[in-house]
PDB file of N, CA and C in Angstrom:
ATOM      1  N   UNK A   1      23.287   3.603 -15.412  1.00  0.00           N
ATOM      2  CA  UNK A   1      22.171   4.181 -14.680  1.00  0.00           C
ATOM      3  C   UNK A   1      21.350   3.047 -14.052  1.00  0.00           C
ATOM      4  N   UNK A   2      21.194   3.196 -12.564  1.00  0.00           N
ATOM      5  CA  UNK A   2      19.872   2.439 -12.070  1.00  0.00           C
ATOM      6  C   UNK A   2      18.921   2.370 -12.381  1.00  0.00           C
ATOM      7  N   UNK A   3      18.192   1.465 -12.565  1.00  0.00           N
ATOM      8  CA  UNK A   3      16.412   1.220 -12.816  1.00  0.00           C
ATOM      9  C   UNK A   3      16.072   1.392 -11.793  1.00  0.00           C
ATOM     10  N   UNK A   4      14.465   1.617 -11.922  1.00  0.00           N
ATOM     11  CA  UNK A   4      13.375   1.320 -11.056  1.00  0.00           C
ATOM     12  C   UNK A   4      13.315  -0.055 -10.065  1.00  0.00           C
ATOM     13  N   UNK A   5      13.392  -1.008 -11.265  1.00  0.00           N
ATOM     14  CA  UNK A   5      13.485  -2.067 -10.411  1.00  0.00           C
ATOM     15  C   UNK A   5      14.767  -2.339  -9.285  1.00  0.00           C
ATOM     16  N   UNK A   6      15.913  -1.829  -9.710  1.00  0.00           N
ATOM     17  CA  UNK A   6      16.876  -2.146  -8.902  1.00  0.00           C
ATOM     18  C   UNK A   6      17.118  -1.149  -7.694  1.00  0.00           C
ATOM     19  N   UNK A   7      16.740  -0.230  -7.755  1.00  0.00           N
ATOM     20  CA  UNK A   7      15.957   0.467  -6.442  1.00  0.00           C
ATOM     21  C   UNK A   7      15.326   0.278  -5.582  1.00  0.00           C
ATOM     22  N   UNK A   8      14.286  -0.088  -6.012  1.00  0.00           N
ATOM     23  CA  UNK A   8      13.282  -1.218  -5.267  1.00  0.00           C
ATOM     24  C   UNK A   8      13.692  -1.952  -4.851  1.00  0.00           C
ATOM     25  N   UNK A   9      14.353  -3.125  -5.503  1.00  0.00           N
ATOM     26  CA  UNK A   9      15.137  -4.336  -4.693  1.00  0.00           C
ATOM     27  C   UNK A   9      16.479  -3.531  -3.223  1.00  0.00           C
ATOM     28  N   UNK A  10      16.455  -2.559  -3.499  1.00  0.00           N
ATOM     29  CA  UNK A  10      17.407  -2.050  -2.358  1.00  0.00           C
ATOM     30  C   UNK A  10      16.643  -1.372  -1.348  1.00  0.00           C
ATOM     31  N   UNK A  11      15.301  -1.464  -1.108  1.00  0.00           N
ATOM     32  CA  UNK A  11      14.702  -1.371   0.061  1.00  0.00           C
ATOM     33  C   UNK A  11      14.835  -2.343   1.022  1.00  0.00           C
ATOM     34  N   UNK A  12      14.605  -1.782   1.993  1.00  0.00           N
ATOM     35  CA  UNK A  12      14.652  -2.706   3.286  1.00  0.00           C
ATOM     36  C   UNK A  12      13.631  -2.137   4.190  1.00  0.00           C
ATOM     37  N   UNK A  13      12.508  -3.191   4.845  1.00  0.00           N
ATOM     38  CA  UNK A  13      11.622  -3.011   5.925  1.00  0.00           C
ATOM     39  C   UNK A  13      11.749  -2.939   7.271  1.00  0.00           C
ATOM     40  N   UNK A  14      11.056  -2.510   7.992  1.00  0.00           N
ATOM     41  CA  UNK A  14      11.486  -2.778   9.769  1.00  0.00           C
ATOM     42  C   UNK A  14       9.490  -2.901   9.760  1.00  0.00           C
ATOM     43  N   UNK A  15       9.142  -4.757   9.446  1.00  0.00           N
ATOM     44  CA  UNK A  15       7.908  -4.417   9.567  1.00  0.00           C
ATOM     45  C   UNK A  15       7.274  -4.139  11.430  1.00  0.00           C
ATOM     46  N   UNK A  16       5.835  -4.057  11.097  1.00  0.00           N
ATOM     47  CA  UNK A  16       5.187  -3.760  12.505  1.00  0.00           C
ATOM     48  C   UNK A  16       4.040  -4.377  12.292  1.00  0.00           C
ATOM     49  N   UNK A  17       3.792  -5.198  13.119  1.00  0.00           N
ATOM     50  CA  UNK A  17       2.698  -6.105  13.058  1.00  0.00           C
ATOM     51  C   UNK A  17       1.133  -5.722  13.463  1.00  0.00           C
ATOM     52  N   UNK A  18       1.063  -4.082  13.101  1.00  0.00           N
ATOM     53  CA  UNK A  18      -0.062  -3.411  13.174  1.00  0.00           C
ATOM     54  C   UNK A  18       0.065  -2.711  11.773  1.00  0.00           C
ATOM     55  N   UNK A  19      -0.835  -3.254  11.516  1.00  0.00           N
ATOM     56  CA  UNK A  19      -1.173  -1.851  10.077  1.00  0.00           C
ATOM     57  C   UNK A  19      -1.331  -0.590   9.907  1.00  0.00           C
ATOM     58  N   UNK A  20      -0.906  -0.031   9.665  1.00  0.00           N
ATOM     59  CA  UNK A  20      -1.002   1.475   9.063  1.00  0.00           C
ATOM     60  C   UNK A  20      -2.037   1.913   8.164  1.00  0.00           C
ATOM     61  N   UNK A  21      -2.492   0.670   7.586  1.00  0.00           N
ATOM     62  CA  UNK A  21      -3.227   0.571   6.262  1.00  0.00           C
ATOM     63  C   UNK A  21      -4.854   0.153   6.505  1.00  0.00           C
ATOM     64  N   UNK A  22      -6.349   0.825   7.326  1.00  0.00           N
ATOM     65  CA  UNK A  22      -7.010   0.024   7.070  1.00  0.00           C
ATOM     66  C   UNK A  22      -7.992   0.089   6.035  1.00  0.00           C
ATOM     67  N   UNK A  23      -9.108  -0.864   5.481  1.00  0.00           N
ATOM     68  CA  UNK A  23      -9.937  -0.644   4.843  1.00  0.00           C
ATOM     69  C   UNK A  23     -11.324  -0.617   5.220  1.00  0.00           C
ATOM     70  N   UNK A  24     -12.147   0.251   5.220  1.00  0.00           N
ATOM     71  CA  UNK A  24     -13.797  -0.152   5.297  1.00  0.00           C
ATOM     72  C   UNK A  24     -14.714  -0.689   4.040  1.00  0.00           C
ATOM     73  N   UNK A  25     -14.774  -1.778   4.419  1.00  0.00           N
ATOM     74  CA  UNK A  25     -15.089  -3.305   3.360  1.00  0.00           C
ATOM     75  C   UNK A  25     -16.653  -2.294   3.156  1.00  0.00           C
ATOM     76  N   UNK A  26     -17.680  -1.715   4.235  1.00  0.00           N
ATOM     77  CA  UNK A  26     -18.825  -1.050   3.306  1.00  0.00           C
ATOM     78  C   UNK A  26     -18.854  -0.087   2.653  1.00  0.00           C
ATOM     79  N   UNK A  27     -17.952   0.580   2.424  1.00  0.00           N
ATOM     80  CA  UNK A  27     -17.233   1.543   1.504  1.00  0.00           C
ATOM     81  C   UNK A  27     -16.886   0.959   0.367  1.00  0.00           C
ATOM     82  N   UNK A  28     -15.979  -0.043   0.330  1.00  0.00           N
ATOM     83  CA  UNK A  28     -15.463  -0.622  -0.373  1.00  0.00           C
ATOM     84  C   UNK A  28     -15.867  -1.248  -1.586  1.00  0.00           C
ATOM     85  N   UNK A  29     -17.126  -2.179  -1.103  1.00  0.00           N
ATOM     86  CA  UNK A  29     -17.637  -2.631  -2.111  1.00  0.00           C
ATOM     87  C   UNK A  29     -18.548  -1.890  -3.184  1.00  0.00           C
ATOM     88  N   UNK A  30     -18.612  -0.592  -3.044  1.00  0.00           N
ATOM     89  CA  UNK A  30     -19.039   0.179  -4.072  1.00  0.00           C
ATOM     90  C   UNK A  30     -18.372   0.533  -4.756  1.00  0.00           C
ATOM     91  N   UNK A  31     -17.413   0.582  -4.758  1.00  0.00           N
ATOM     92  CA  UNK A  31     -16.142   1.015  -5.798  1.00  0.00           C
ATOM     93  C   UNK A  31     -16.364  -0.295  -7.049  1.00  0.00           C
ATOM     94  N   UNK A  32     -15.974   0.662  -8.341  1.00  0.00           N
ATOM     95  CA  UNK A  32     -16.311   0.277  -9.282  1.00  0.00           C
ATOM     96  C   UNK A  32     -15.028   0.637  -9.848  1.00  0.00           C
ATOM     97  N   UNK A  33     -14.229   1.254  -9.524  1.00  0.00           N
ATOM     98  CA  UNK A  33     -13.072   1.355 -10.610  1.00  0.00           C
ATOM     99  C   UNK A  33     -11.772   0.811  -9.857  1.00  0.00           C
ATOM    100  N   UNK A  34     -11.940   0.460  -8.552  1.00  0.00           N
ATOM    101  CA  UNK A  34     -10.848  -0.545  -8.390  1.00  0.00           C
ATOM    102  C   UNK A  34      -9.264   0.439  -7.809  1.00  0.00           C
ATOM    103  N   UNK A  35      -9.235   1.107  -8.059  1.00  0.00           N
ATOM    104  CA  UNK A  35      -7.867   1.918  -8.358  1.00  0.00           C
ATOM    105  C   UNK A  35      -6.826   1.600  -7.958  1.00  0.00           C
ATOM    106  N   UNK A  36      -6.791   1.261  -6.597  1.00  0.00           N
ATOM    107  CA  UNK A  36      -5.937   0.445  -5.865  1.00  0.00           C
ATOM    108  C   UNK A  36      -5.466  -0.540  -6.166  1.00  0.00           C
ATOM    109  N   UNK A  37      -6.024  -0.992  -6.688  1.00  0.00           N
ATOM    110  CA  UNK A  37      -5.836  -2.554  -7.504  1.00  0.00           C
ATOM    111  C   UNK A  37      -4.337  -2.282  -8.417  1.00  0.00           C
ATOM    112  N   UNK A  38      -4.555  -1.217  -9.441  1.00  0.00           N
ATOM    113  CA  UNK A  38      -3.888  -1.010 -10.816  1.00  0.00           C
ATOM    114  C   UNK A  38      -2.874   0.575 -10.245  1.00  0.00           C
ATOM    115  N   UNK A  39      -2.752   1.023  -9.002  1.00  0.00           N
ATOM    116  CA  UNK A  39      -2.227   2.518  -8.930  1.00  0.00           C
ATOM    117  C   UNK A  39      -1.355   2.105  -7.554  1.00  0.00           C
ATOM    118  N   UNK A  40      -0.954   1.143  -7.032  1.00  0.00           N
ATOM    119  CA  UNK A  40      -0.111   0.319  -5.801  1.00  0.00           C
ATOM    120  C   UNK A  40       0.867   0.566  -6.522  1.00  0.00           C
ATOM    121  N   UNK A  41       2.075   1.500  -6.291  1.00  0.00           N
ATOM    122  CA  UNK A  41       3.469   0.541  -7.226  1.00  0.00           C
ATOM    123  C   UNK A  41       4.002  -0.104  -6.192  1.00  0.00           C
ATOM    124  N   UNK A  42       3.591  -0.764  -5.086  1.00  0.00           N
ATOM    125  CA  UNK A  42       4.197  -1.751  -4.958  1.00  0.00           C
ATOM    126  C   UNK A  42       3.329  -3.095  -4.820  1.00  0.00           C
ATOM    127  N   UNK A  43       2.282  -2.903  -5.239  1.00  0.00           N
ATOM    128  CA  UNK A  43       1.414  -4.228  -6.084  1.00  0.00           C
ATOM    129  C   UNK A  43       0.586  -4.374  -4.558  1.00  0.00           C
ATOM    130  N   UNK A  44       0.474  -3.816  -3.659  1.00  0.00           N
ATOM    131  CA  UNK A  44      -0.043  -4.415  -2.292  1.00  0.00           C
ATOM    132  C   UNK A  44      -1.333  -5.227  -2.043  1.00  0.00           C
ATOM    133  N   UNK A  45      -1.796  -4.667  -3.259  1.00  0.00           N
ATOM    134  CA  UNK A  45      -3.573  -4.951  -3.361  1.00  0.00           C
ATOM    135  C   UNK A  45      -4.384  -5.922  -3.862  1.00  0.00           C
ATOM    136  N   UNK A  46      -5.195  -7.140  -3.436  1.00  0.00           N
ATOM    137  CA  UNK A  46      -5.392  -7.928  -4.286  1.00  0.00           C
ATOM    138  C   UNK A  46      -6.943  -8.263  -4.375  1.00  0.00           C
ATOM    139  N   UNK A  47      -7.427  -8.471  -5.079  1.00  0.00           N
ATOM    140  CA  UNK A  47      -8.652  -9.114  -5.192  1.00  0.00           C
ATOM    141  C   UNK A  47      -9.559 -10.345  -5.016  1.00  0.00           C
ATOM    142  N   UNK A  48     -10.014 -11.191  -4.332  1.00  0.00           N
ATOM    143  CA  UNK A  48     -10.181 -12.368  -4.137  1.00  0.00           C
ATOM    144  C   UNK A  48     -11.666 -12.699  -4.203  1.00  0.00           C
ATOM    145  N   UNK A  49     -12.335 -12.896  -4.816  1.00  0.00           N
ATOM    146  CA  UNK A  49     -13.817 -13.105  -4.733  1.00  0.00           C
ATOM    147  C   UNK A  49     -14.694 -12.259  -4.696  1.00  0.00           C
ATOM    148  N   UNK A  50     -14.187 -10.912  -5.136  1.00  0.00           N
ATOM    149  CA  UNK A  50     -15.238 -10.240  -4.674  1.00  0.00           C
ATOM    150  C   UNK A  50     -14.511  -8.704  -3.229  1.00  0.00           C
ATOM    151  N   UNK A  51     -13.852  -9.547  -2.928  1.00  0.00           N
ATOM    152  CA  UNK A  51     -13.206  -9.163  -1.531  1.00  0.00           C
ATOM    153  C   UNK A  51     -11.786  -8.453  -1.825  1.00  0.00           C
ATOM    154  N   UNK A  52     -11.779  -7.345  -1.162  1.00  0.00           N
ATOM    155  CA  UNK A  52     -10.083  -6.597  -1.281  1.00  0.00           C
ATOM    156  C   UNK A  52      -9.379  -6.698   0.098  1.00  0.00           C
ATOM    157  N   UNK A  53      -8.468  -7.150  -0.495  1.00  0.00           N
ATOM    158  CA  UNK A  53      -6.989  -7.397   0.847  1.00  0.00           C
ATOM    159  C   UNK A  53      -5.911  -7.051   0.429  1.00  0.00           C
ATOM    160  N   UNK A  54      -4.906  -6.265   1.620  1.00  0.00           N
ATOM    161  CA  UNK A  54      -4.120  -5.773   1.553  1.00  0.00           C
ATOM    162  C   UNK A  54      -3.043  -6.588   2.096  1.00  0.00           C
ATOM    163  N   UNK A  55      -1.782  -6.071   2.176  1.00  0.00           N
ATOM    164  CA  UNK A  55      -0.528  -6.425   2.646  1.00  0.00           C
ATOM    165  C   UNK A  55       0.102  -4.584   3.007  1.00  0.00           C
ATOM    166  N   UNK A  56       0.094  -4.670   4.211  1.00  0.00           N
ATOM    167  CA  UNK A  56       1.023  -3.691   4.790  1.00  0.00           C
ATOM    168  C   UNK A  56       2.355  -3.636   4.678  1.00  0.00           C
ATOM    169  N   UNK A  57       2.832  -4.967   4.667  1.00  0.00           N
ATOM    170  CA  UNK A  57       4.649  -4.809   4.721  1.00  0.00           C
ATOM    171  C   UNK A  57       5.926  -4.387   3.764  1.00  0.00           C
ATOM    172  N   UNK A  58       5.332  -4.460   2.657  1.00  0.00           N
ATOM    173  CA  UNK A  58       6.299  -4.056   1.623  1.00  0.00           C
ATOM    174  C   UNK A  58       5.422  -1.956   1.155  1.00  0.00           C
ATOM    175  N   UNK A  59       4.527  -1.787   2.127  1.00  0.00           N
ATOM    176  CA  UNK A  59       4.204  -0.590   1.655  1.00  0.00           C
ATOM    177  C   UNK A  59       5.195   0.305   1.551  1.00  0.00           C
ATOM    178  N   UNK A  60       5.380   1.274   0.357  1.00  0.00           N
ATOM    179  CA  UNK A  60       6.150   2.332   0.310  1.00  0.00           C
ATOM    180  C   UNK A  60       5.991   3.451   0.873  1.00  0.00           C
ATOM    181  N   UNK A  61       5.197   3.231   1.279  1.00  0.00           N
ATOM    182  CA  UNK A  61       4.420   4.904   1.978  1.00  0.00           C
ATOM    183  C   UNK A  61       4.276   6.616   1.376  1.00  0.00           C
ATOM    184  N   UNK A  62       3.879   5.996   0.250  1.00  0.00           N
ATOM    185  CA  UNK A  62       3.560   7.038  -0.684  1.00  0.00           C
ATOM    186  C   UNK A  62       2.114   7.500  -0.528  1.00  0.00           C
ATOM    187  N   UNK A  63       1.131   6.950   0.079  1.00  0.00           N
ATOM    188  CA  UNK A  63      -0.124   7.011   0.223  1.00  0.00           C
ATOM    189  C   UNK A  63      -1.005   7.276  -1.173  1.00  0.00           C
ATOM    190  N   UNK A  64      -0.677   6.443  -2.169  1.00  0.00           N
ATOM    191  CA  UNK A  64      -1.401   6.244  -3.610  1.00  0.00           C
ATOM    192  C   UNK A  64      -2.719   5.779  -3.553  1.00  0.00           C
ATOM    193  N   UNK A  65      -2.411   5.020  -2.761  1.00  0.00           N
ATOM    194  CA  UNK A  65      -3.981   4.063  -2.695  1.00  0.00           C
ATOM    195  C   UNK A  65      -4.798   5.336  -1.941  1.00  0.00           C
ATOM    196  N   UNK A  66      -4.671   5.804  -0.974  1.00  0.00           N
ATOM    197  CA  UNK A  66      -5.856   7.046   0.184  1.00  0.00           C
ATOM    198  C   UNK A  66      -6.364   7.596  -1.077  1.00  0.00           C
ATOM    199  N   UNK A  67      -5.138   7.996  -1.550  1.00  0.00           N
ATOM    200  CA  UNK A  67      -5.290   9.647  -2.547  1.00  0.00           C
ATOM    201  C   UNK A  67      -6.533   9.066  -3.790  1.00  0.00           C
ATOM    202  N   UNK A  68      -6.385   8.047  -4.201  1.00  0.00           N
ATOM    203  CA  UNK A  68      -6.911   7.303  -5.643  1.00  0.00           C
ATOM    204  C   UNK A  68      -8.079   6.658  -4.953  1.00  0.00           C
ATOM    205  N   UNK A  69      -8.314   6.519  -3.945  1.00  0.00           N
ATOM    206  CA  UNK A  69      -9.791   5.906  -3.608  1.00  0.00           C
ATOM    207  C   UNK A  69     -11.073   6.585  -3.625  1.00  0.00           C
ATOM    208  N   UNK A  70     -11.533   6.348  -4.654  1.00  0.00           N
ATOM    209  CA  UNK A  70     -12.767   7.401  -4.925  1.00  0.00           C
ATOM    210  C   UNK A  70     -14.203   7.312  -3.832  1.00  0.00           C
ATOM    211  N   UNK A  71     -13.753   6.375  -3.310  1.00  0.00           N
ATOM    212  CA  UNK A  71     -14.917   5.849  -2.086  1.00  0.00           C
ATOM    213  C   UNK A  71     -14.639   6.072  -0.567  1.00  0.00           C
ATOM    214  N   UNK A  72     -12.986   7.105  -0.625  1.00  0.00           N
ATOM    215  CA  UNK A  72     -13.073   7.077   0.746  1.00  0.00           C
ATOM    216  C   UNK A  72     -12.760   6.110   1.975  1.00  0.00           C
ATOM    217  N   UNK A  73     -12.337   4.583   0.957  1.00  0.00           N
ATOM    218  CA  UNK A  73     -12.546   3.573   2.055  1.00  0.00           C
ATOM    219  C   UNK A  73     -11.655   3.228   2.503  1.00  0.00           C
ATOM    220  N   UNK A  74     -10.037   3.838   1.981  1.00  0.00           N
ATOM    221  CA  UNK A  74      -9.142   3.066   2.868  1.00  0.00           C
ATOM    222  C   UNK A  74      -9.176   4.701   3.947  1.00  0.00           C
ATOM    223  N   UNK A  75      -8.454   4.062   4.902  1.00  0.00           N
ATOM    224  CA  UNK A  75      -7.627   4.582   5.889  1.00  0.00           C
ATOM    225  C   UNK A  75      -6.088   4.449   6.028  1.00  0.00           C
ATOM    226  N   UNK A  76      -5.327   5.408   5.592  1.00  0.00           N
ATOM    227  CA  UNK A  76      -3.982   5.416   5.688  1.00  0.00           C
ATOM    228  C   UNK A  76      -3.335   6.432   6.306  1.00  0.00           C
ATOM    229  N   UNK A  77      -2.458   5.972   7.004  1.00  0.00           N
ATOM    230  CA  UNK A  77      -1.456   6.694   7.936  1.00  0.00           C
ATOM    231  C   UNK A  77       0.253   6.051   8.064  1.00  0.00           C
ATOM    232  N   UNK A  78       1.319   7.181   7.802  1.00  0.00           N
ATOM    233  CA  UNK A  78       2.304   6.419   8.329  1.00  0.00           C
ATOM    234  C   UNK A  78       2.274   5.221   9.661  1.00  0.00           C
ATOM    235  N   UNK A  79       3.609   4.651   8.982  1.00  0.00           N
ATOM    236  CA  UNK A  79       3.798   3.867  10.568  1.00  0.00           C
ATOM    237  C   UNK A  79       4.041   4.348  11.437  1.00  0.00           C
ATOM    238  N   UNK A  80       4.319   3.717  12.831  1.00  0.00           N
ATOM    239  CA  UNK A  80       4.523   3.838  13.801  1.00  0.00           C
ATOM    240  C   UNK A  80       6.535   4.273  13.781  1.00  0.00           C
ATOM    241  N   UNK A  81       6.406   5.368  14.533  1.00  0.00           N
ATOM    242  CA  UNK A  81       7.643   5.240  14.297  1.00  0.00           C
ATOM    243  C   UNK A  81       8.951   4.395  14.551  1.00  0.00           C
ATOM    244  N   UNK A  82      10.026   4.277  14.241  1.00  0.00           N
ATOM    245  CA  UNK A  82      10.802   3.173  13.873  1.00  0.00           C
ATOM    246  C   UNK A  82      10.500   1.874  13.051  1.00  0.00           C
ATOM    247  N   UNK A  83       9.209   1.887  11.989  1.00  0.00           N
ATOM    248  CA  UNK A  83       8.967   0.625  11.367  1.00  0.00           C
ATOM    249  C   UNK A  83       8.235   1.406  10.009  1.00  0.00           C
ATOM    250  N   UNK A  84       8.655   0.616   9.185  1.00  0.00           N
ATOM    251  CA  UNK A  84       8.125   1.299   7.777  1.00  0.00           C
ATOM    252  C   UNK A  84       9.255   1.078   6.992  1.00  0.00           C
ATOM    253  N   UNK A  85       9.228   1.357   5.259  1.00  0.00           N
ATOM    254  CA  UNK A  85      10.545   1.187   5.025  1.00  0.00           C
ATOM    255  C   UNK A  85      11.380   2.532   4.800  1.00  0.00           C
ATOM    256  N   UNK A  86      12.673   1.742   4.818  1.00  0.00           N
ATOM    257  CA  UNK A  86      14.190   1.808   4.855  1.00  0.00           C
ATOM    258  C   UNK A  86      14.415   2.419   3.438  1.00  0.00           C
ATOM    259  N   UNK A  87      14.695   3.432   3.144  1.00  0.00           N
ATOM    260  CA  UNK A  87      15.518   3.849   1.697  1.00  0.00           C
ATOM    261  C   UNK A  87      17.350   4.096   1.986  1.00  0.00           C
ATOM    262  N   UNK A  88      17.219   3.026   0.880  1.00  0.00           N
ATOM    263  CA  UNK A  88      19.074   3.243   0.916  1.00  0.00           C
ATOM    264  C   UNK A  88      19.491   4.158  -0.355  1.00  0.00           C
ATOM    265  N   UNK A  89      20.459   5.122  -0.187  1.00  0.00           N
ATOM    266  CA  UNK A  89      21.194   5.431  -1.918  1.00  0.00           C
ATOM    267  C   UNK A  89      21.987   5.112  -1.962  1.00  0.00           C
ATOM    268  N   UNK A  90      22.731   4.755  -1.320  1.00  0.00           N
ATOM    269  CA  UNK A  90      24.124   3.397  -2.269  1.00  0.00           C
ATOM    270  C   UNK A  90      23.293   1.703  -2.042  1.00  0.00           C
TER     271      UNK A  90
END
């Protein structure tokens, strides 16, 4: 049986050098529970000083982070079409 992880490793991207993904930083910084941070399964989210930044390119497009943001602050939308990822089953 396949894992999780080895699934994952069988994605493939067609990135797009526009985000799909944005955030409103005055929204943002009221959040107190972070969610995004710890509810990404693909880890996109990071923390730096105070400050949240994303990475668009390995997104799965599950929209976890929209749904789990208790502040409202991201903005998410599929990509553009032809870019986003690739699911393979073999």
């Amino acid at each position: 049986m396949v894992n999780v992880q080895e699934k994952l490793n069988r994605l493939r991207f067609k990135i797009d050098k526009n985000s799909h993904i944005s955030i409103d930083k005055s929204k943002c910084v009221k959040c107190q529970s972070r969610a995004c941070l710890f509810l990404c399964p693909a880890g996109l989210f990071l923390l730096l000083e105070a400050e949240l930044f994303h990475n668009h390119e390995g997104c799965l497009e599950c929209g976890t982070c929209y749904i789990s943001c208790e502040q409202k602050a991201i903005n998410w939308n599929y990509p553009r079409g032809g870019f986003g990822v690739c699911f393979r089953q073999s």
